[in-house]
Protein backbone atom coordinates (compact mmCIF):
# COMPACT_ATOMS: atom_id res chain seq x y z
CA UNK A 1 -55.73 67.10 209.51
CA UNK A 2 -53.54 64.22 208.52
CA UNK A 3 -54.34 63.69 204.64
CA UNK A 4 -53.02 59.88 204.17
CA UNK A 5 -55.16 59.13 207.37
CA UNK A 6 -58.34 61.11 206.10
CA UNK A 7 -58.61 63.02 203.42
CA UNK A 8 -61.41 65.17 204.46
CA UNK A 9 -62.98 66.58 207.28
CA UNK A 10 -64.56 64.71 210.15
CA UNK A 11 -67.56 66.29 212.38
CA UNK A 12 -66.59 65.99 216.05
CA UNK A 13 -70.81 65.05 217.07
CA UNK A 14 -69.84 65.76 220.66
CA UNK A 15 -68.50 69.37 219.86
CA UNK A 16 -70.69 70.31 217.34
CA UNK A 17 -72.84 72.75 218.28
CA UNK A 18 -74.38 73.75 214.78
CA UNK A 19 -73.49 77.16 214.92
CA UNK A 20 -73.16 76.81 210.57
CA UNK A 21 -69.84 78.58 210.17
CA UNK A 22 -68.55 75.54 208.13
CA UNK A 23 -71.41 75.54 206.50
CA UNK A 24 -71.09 79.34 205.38
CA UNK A 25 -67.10 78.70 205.16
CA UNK A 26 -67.34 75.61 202.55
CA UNK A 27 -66.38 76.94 198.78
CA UNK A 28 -68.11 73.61 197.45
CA UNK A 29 -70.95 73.81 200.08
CA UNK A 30 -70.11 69.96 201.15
CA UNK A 31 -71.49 70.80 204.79
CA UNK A 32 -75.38 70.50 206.08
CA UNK A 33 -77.40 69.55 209.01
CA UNK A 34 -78.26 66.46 210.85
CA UNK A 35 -80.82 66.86 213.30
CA UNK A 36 -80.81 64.20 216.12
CA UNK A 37 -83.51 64.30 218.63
CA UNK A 38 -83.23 68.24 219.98
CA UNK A 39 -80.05 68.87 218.95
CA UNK A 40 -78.37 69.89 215.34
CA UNK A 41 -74.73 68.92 213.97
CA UNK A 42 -73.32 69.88 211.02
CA UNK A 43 -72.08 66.35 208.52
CA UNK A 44 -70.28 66.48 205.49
CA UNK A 45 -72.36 65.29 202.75
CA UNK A 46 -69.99 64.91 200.08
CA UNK A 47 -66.52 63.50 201.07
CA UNK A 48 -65.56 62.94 198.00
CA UNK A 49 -65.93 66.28 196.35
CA UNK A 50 -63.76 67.47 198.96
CA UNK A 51 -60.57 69.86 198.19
CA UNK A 52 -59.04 70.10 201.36
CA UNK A 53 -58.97 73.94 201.57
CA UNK A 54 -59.22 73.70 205.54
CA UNK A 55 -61.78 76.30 205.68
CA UNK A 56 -64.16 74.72 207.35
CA UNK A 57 -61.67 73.98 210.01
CA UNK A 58 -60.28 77.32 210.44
CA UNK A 59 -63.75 78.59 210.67
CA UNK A 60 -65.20 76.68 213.36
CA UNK A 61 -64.86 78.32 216.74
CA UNK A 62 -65.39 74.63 218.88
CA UNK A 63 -62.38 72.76 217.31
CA UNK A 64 -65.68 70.36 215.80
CA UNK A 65 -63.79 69.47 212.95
CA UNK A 66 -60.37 67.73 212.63
């Protein structure tokens, strides 16, 4: 994650496969879930509030987030 490029977390749609370990790894609970048509993705509701810890990242087993 390249911090002058984005300074937060981005949700890889494609990947995603809602499995909620970023969810559960988030210290500031940023992370829920979309659902579109069948299918569930995590999305970061609160970029913002974001502190960059790279949990979520670390914690997600489907390289989802970058």
């Amino acid at each position: 994650m390249s911090i002058a490029s984005h300074p937060y977390p981005e949700v890889k749609i494609e990947r995603c496969t809602g499995c909620g370990r970023c969810v559960a790894a988030c210290p500031e609970r940023l992370f829920t879930f979309k659902v579109v048509g069948y299918r569930k993705h995590a999305t970061l509701t609160a970029p913002e509030r974001c502190t960059q810890c790279g949990k979520c990242i670390v914690e997600c087993p489907f390289n989802a987030l970058s």
